[in-house]
C-alpha atoms as a PDB file:
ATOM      1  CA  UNK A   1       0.930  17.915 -11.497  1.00  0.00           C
ATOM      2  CA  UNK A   2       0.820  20.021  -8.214  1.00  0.00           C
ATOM      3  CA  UNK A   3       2.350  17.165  -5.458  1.00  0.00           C
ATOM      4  CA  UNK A   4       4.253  19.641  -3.343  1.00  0.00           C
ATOM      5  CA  UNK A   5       8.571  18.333  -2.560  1.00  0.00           C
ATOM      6  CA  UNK A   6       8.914  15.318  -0.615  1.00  0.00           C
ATOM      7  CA  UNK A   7      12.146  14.273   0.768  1.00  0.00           C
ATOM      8  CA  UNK A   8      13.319  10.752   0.530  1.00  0.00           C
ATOM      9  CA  UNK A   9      16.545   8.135   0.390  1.00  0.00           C
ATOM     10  CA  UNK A  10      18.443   6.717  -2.019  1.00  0.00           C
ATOM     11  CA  UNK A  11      21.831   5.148  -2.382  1.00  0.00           C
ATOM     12  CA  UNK A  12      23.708   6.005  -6.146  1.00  0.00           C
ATOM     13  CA  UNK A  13      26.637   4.612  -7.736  1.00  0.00           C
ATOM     14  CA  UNK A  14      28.100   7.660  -8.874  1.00  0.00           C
ATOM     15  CA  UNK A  15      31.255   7.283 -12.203  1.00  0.00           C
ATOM     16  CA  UNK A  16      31.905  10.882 -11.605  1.00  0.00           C
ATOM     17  CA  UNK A  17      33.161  10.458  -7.997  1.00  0.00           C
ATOM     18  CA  UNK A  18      35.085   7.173  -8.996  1.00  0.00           C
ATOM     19  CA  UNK A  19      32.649   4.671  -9.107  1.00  0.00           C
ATOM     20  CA  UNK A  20      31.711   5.138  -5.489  1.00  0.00           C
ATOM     21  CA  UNK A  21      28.810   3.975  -3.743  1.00  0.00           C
ATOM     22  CA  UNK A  22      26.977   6.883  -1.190  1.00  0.00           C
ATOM     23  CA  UNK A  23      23.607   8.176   0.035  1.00  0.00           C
ATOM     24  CA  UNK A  24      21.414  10.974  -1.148  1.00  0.00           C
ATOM     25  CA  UNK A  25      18.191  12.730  -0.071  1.00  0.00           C
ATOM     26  CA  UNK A  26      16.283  13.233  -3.285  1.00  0.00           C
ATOM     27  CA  UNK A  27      13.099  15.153  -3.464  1.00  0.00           C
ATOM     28  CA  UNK A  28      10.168  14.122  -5.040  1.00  0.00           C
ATOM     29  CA  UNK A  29       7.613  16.721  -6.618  1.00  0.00           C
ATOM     30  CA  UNK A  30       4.917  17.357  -8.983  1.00  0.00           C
ATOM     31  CA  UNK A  31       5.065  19.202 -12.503  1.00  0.00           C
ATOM     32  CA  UNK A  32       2.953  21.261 -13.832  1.00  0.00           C
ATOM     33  CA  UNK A  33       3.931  20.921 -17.876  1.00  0.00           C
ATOM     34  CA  UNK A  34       2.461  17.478 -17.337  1.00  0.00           C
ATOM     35  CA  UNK A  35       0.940  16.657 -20.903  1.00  0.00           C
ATOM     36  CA  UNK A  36      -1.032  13.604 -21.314  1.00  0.00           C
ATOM     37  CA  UNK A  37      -0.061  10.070 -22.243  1.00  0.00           C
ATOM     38  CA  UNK A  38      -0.642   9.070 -25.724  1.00  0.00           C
ATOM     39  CA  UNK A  39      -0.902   5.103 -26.730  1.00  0.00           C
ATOM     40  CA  UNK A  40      -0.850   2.720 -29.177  1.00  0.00           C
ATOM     41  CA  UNK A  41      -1.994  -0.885 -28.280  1.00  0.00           C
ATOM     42  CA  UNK A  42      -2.102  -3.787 -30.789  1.00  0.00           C
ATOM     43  CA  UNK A  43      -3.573  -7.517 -28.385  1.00  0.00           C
ATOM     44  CA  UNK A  44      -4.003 -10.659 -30.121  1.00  0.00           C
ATOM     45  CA  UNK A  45      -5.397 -13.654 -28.198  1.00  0.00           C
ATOM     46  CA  UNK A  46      -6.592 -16.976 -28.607  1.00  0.00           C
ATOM     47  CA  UNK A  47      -8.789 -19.504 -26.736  1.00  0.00           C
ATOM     48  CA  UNK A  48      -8.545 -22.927 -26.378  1.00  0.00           C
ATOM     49  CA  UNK A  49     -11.730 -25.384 -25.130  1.00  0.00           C
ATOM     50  CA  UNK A  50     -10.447 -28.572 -26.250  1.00  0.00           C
ATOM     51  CA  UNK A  51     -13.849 -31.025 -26.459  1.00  0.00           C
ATOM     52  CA  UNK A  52     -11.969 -34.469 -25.933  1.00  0.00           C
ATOM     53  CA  UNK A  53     -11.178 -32.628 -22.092  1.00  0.00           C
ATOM     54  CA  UNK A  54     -14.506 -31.202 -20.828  1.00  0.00           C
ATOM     55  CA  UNK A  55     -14.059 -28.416 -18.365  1.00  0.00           C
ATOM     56  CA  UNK A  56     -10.865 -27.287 -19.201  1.00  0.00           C
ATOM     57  CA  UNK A  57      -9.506 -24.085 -21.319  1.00  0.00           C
ATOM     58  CA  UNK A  58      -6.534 -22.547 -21.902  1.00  0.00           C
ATOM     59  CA  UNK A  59      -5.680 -19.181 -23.271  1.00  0.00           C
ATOM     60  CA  UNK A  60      -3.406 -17.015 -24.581  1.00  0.00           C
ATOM     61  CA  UNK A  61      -2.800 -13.361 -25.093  1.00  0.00           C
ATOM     62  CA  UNK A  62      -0.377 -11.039 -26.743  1.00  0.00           C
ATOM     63  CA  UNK A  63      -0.015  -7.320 -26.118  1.00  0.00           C
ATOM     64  CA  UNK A  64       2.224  -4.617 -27.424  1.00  0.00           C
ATOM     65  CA  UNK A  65       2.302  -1.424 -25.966  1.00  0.00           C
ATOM     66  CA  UNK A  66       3.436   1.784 -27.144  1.00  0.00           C
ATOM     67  CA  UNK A  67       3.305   4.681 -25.047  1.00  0.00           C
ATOM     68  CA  UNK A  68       4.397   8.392 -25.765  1.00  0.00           C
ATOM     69  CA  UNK A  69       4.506  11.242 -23.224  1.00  0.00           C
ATOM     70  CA  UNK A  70       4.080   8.456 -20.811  1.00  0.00           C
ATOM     71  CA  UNK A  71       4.252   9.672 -17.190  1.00  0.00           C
ATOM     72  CA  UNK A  72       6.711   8.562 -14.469  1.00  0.00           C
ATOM     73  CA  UNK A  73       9.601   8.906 -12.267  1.00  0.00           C
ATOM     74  CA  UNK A  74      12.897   7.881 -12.278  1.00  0.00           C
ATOM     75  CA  UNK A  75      14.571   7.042 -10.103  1.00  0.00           C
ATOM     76  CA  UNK A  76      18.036   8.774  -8.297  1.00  0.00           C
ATOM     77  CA  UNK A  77      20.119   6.385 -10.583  1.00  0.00           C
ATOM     78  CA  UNK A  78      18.245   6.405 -13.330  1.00  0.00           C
ATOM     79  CA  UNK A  79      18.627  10.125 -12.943  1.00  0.00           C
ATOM     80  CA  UNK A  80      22.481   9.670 -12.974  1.00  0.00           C
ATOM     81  CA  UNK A  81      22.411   7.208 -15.702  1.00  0.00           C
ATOM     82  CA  UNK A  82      20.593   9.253 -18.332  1.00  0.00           C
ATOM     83  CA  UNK A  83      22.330  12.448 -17.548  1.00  0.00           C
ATOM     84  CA  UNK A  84      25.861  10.656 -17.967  1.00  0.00           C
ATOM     85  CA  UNK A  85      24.643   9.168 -21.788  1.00  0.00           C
ATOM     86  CA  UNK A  86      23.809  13.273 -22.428  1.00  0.00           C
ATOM     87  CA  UNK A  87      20.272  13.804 -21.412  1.00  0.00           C
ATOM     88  CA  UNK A  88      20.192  16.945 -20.473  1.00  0.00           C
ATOM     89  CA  UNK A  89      16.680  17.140 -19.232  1.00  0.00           C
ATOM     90  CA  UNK A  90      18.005  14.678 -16.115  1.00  0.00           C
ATOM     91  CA  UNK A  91      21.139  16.814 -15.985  1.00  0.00           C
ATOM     92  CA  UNK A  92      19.231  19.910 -15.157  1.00  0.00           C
ATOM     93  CA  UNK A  93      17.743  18.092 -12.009  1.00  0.00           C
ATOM     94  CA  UNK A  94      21.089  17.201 -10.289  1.00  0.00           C
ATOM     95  CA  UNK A  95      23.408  19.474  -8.418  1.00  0.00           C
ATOM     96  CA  UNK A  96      26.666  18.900  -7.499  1.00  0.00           C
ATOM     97  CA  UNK A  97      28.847  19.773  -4.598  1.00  0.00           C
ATOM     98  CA  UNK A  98      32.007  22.115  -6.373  1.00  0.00           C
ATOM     99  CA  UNK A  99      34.435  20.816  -4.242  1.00  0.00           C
ATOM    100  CA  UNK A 100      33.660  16.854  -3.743  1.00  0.00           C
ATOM    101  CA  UNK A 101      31.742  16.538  -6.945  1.00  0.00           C
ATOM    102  CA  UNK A 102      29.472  14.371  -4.853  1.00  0.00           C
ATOM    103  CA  UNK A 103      26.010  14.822  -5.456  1.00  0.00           C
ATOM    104  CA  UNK A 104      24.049  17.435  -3.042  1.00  0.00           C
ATOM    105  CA  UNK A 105      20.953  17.752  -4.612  1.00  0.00           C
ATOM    106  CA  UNK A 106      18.537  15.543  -6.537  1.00  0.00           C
ATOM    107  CA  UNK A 107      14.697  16.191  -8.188  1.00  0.00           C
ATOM    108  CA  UNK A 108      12.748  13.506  -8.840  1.00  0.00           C
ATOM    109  CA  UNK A 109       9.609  15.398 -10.714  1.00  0.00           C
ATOM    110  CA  UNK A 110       6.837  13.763 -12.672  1.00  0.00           C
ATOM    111  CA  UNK A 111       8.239  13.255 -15.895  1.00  0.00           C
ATOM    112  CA  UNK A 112       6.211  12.721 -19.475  1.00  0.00           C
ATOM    113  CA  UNK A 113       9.357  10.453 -21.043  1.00  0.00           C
ATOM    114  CA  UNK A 114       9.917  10.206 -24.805  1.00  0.00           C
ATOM    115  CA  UNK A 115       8.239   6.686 -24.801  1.00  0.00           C
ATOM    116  CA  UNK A 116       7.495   3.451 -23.220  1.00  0.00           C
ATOM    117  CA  UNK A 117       7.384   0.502 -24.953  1.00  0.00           C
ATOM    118  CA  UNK A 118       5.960  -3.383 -23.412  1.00  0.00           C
ATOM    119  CA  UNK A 119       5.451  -6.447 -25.025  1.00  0.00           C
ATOM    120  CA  UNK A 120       4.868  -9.259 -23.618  1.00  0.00           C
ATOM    121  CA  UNK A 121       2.591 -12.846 -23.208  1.00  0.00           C
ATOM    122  CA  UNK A 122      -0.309 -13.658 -20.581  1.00  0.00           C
ATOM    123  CA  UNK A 123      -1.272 -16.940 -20.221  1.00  0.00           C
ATOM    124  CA  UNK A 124      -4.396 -18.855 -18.416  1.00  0.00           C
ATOM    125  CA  UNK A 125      -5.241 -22.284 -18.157  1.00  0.00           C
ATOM    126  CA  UNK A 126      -8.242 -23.442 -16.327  1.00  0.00           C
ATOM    127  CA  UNK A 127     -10.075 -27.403 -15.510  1.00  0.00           C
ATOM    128  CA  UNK A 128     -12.955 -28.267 -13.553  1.00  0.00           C
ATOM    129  CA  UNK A 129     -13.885 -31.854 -12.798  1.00  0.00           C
ATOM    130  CA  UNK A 130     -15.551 -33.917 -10.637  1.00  0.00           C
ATOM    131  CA  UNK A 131     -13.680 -36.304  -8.081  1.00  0.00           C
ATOM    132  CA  UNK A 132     -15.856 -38.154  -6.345  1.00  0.00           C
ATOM    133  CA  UNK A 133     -18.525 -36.302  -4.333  1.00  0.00           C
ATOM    134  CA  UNK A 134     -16.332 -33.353  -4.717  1.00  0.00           C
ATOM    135  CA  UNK A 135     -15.426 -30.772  -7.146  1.00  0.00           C
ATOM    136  CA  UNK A 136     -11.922 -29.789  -8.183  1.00  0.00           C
ATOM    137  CA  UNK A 137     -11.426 -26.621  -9.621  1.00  0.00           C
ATOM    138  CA  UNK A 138      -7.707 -25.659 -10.890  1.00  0.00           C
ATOM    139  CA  UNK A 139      -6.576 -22.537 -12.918  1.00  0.00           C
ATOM    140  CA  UNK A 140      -3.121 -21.118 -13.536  1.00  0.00           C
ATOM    141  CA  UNK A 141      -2.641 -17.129 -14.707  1.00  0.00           C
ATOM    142  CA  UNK A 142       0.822 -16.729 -15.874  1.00  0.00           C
ATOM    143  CA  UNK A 143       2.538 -13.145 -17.358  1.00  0.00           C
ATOM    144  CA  UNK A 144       6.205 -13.301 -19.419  1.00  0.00           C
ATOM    145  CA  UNK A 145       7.345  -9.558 -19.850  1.00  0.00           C
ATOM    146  CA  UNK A 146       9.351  -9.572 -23.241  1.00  0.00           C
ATOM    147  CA  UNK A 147      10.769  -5.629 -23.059  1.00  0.00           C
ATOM    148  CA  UNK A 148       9.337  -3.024 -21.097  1.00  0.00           C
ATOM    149  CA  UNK A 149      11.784  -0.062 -22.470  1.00  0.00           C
ATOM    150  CA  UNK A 150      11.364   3.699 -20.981  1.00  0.00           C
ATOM    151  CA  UNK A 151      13.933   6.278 -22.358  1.00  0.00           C
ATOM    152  CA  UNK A 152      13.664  10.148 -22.048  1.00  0.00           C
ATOM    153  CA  UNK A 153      14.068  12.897 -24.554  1.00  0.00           C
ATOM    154  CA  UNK A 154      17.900  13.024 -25.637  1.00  0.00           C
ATOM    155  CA  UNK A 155      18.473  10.136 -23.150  1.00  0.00           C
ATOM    156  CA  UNK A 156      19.097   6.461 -23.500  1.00  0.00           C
ATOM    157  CA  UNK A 157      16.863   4.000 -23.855  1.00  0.00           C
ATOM    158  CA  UNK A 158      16.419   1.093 -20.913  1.00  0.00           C
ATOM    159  CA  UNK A 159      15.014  -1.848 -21.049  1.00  0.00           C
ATOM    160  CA  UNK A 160      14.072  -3.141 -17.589  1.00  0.00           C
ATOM    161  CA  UNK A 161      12.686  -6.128 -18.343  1.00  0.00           C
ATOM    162  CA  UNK A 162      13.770  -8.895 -15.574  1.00  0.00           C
ATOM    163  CA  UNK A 163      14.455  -6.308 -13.454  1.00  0.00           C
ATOM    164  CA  UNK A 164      13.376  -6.872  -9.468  1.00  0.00           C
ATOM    165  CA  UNK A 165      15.333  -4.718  -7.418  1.00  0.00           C
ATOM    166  CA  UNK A 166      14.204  -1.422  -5.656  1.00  0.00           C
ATOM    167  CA  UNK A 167      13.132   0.949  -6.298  1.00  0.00           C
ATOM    168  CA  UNK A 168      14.175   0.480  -9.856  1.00  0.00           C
ATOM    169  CA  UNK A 169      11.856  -2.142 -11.356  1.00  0.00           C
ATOM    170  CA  UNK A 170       8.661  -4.279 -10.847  1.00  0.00           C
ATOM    171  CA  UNK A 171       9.388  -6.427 -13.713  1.00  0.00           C
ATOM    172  CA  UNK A 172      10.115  -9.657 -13.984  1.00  0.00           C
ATOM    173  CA  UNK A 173      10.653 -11.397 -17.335  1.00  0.00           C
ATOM    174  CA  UNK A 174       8.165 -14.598 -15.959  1.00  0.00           C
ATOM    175  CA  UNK A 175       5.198 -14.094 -12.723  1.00  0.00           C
ATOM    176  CA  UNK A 176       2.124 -16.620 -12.194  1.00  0.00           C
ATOM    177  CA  UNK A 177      -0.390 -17.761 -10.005  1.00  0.00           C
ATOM    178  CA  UNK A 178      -1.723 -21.235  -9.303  1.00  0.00           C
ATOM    179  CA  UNK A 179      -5.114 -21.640  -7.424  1.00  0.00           C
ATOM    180  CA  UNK A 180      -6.421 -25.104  -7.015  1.00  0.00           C
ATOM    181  CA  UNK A 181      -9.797 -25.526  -4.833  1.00  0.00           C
ATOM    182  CA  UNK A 182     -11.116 -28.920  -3.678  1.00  0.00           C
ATOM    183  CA  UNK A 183     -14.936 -28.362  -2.322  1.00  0.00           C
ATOM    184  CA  UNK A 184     -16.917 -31.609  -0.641  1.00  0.00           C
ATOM    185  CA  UNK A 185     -20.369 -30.933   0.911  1.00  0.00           C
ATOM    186  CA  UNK A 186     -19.758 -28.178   3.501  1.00  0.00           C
ATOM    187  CA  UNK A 187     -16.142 -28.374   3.403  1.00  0.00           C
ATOM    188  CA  UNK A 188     -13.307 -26.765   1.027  1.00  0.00           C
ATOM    189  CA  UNK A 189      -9.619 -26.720   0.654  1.00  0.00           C
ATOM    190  CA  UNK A 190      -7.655 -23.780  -1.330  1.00  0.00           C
ATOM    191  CA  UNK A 191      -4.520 -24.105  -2.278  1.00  0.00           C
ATOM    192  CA  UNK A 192      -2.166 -20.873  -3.805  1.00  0.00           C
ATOM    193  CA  UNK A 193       1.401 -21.276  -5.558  1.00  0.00           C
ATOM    194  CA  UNK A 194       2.514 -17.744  -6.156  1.00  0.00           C
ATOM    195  CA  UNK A 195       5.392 -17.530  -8.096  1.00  0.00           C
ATOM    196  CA  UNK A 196       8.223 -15.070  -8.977  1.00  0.00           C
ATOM    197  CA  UNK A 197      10.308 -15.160 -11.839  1.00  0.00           C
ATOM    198  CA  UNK A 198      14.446 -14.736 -11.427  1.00  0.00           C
ATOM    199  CA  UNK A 199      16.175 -11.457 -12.676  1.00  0.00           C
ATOM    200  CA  UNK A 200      18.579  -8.783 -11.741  1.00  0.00           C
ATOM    201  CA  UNK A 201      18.620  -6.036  -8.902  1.00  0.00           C
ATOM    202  CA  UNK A 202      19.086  -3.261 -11.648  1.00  0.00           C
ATOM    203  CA  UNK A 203      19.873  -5.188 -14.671  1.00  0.00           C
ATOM    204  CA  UNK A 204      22.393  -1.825 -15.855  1.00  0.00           C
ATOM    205  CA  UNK A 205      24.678  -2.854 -13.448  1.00  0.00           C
ATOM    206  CA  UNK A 206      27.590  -4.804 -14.093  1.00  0.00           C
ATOM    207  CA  UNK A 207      30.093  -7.168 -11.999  1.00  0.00           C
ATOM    208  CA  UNK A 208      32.167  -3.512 -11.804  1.00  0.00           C
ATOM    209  CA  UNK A 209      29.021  -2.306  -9.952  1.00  0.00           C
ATOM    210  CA  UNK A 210      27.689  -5.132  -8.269  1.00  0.00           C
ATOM    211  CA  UNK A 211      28.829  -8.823  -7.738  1.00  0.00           C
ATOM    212  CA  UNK A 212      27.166 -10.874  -9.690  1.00  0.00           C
ATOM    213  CA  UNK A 213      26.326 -12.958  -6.613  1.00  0.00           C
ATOM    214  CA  UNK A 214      24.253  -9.760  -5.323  1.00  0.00           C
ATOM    215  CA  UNK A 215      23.117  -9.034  -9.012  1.00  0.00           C
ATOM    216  CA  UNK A 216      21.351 -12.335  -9.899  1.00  0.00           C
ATOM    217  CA  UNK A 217      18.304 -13.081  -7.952  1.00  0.00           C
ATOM    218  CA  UNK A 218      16.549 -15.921  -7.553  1.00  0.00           C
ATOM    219  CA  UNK A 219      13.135 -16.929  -8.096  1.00  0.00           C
ATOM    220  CA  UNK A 220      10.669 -17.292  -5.446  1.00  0.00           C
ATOM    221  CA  UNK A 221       7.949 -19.384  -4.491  1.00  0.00           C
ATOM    222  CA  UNK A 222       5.275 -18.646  -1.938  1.00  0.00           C
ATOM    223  CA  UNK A 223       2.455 -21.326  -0.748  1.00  0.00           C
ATOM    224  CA  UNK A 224      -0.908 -20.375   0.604  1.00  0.00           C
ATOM    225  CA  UNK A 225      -3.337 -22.824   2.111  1.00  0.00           C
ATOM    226  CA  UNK A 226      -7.184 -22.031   3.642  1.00  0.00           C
ATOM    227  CA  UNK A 227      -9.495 -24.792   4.791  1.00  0.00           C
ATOM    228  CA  UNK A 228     -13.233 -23.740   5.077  1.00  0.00           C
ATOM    229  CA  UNK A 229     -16.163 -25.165   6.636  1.00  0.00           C
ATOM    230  CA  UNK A 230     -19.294 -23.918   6.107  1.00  0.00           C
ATOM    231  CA  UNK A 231     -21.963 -24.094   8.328  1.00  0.00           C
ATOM    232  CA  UNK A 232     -25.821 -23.867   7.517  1.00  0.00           C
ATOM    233  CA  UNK A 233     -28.050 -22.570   9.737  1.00  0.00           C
ATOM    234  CA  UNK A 234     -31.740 -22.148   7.895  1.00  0.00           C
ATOM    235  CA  UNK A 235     -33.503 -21.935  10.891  1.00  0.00           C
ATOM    236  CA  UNK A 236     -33.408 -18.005  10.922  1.00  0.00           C
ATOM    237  CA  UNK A 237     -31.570 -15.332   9.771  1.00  0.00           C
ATOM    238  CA  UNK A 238     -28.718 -14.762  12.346  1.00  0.00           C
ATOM    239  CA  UNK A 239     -25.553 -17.167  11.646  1.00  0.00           C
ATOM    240  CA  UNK A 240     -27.232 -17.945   7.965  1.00  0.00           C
ATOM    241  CA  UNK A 241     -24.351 -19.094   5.723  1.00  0.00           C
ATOM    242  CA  UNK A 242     -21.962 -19.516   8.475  1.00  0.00           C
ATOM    243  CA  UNK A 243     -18.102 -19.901   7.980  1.00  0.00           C
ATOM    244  CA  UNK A 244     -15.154 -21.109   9.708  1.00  0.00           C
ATOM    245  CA  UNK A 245     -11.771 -20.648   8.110  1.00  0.00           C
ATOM    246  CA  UNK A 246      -8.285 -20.845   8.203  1.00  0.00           C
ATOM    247  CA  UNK A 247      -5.504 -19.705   6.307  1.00  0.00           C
ATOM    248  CA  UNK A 248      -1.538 -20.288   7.007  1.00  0.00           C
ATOM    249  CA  UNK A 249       0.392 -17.825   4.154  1.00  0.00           C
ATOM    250  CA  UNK A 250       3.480 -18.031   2.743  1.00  0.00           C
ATOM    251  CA  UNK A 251       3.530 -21.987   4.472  1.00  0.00           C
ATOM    252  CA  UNK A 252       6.967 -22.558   3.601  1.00  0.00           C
ATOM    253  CA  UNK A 253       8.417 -19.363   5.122  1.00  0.00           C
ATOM    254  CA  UNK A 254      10.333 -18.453   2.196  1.00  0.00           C
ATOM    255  CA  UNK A 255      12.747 -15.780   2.620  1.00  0.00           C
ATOM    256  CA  UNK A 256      12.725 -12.929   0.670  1.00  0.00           C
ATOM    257  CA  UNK A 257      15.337 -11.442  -1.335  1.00  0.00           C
ATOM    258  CA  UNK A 258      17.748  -8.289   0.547  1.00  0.00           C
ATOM    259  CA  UNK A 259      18.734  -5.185  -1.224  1.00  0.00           C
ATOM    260  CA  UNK A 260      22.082  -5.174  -1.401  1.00  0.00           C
ATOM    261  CA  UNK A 261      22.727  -1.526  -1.577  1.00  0.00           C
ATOM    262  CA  UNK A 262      19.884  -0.062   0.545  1.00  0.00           C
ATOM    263  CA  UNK A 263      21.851   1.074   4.137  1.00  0.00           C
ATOM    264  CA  UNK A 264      19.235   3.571   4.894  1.00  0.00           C
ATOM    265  CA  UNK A 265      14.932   2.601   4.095  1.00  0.00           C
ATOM    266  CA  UNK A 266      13.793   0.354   6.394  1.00  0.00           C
ATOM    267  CA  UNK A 267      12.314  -1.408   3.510  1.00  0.00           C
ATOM    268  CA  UNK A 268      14.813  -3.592   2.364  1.00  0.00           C
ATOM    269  CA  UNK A 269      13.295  -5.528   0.050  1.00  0.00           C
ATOM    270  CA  UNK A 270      10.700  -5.416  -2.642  1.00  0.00           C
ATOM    271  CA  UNK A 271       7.800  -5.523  -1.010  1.00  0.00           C
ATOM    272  CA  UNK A 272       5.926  -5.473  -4.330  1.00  0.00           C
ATOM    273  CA  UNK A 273       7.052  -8.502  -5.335  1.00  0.00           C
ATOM    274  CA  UNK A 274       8.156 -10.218  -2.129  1.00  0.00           C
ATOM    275  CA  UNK A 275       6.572 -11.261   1.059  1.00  0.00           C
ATOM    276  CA  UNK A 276       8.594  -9.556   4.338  1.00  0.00           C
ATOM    277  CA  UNK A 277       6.722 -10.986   7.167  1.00  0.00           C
ATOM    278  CA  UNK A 278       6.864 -14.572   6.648  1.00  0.00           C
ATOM    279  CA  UNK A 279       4.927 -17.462   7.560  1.00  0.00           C
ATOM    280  CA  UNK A 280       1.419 -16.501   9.653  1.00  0.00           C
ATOM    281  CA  UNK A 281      -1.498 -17.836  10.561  1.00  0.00           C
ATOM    282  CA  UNK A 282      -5.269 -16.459  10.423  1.00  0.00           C
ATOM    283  CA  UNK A 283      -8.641 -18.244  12.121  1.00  0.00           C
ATOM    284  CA  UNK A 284     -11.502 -16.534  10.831  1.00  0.00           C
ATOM    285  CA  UNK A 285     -15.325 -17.108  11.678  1.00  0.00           C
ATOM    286  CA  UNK A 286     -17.877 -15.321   8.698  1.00  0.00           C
ATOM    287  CA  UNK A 287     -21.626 -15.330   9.238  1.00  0.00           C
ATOM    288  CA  UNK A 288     -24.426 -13.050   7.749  1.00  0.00           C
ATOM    289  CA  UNK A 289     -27.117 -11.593   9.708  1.00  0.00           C
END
C-alpha cells in the first residue's frame, strides 16, 4: 500500500503513434485505497491406488478460482491496452507528450482489478518398486492452466492463459515435473525432467504486432542429474551420515527462449520459467557433526 515510486523499463507497442514500437520508463508505486481480495474457490479431486499395481497412485485435481478486488500490476502494455478498449482507470495513469503523442509518463500502482478468474487441472502420478537390491521411486506433478482471465473496472477482459513472455505472463497452458530416484545400498541416482509447456510472448498480439515466428514459442525441456554416495561413519559423531554428491543441471544445455522486444533489461528472457545460465556442474561433500 505505501511502496514509495520506482523507476523501471519497458518497451510498448503504441496504435496511437502508428503502431510503433519504443521505450518507456514507467514507475512503479504503492496505493493506499488498497482493499482486500475477496475469493471464491470450488476444488474437486480424485485419487487413484489401483491394487492390481502395488505402489503406485495417481491423482487428479480440479480448481476454479474466482477472485474479486484481486491485487496486481499491470503491466506498461497492459496499461495501453485497457485504456485504448475505454478503461479509464488505466487512462488516468498515462501521460502523453502534446506534440509527439508518444508516451512520457507511465504509473504502474498496485491495483485491486474487477476480477480474476483460473481454472485449471493438476495432476500427480507416483510408483515405487523394487528392482533388484534397489529401490525405484518415480513420480510426475503436472499443472494445465485452462483460463487465467484478469480485467479491470470498465476495462477488457484478458485471458493470459499460454502466455510466457515478459513481463506479461507466467502462464503456460501445460508445466510438469518428472523425478525418478534409483537408491542401492549407499548409493543413489536422481534424475529431473522439467518441462515447459509452448505458448505465446503476449498472446494479444497479432502477426500486425509481432511475427508469428517471434510470437509462438516453443516448449522447453530441462534435464537434471545428481549421483550420491553416502558414507557411514558410526564410529563417532564427526562425519556421521556422510555425503558425496554431484549434480550437472540443465544436462542438455537447452537454450532458452529471447524476448523479442526487450532492447533495454538485461534480463532478456523469462527467468521464471526459463533457465539463463545453462549447463553447470556442482561437487558437493555433506556430513553432520
Amino acid at each position: 500500500m505505501f511502496t514509495g515510486p520506482s523507476q523501471g523499463f519497458a518497451t510498448v507497442i503504441d496504435p496511437v503513434v502508428g503502431g510503433i514500437s519504443y521505450n518507456i520508463q514507467p514507475f512503479g508505486l504503492g496505493n493506499p485505497n488498497l482493499a482486500p481480495e475477496r475469493a471464491n474457490t470450488t476444488t474437486l479431486g480424485v485419487v487413484f491406488q489401483p491394487e492390481w499395481l502395488r505402489g503406485a497412485m495417481i491423482s487428479v485435481d480440479a480448481y476454479d478460482i474466482n477472485i474479486s478486488g484481486a491485487i496486481t500490476t499491470l503491466t506498461a502494455q497492459d496499461t495501453l491496452t485497457q485504456c485504448l478498449a475505454g478503461s479509464a482507470v488505466t487512462c488516468a495513469l498515462i501521460t502523453r507528450d502534446p506534440t509527439s503523442g508518444r508516451i512520457t509518463n507511465l504509473l504502474q500502482p498496485r491495483l485491486n482489478l474487477a476480477s480474476l478468474k483460473t481454472r485449471g487441472l493438476d495432476f500427480e502420478a507416483g510408483y515405487r518398486t523394487r528392482i533388484g537390491t534397489g529401490d525405484l521411486s518415480l513420480r510426475v506433478l503436472a499443472n494445465y492452466v485452462d483460463t487465467f482471465i484478469s480485467s479491470t473496472a470498465g476495462g477488457i477482459a484478458i485471458d493470459r492463459a499460454g502466455d510466457v513472455g515478459t513481463p506479461t505472463g507466467n502462464t503456460p497452458n501445460w508445466r510438469g515435473q518428472f523425478t525418478g530416484i534409483y537408491s542401492q545400498g549407499p548409493f543413489s541416482l536422481v534424475v529431473q525432467e522439467r518441462y515447459v509447456g509452448s505458448g505465446k510472448y503476449n498472446v494479444l498480439y497479432t502477426s500486425k504486432d509481432l511475427a508469428d515466428e517471434f510470437n509462438n514459442i516453443p516448449s522447453r525441456f530441462y534435464t537434471n542429474l545428481t549421483a550420491r554416495l553416502r558414507i557411514d561413519n558410526r564410529g563417532g559423531s564427526r562425519g556421521s551420515n556422510s555425503e558425496l554428491f554431484m549434480t550437472v543441471n540443465n544436462l542438455f544445455d537447452q537454450a532458452p527462449p529471447i524476448n523479442p522486444n526487450n532492447t533495454i533489461s538485461s534480463t532478456n528472457t523469462n527467468l521464471d520459467l526459463y533457465d539463463a545460465v545453462g549447463r553447470t556442474f556442482v561437487v558437493g561433500f555433506r556430513f553432520k557433526y
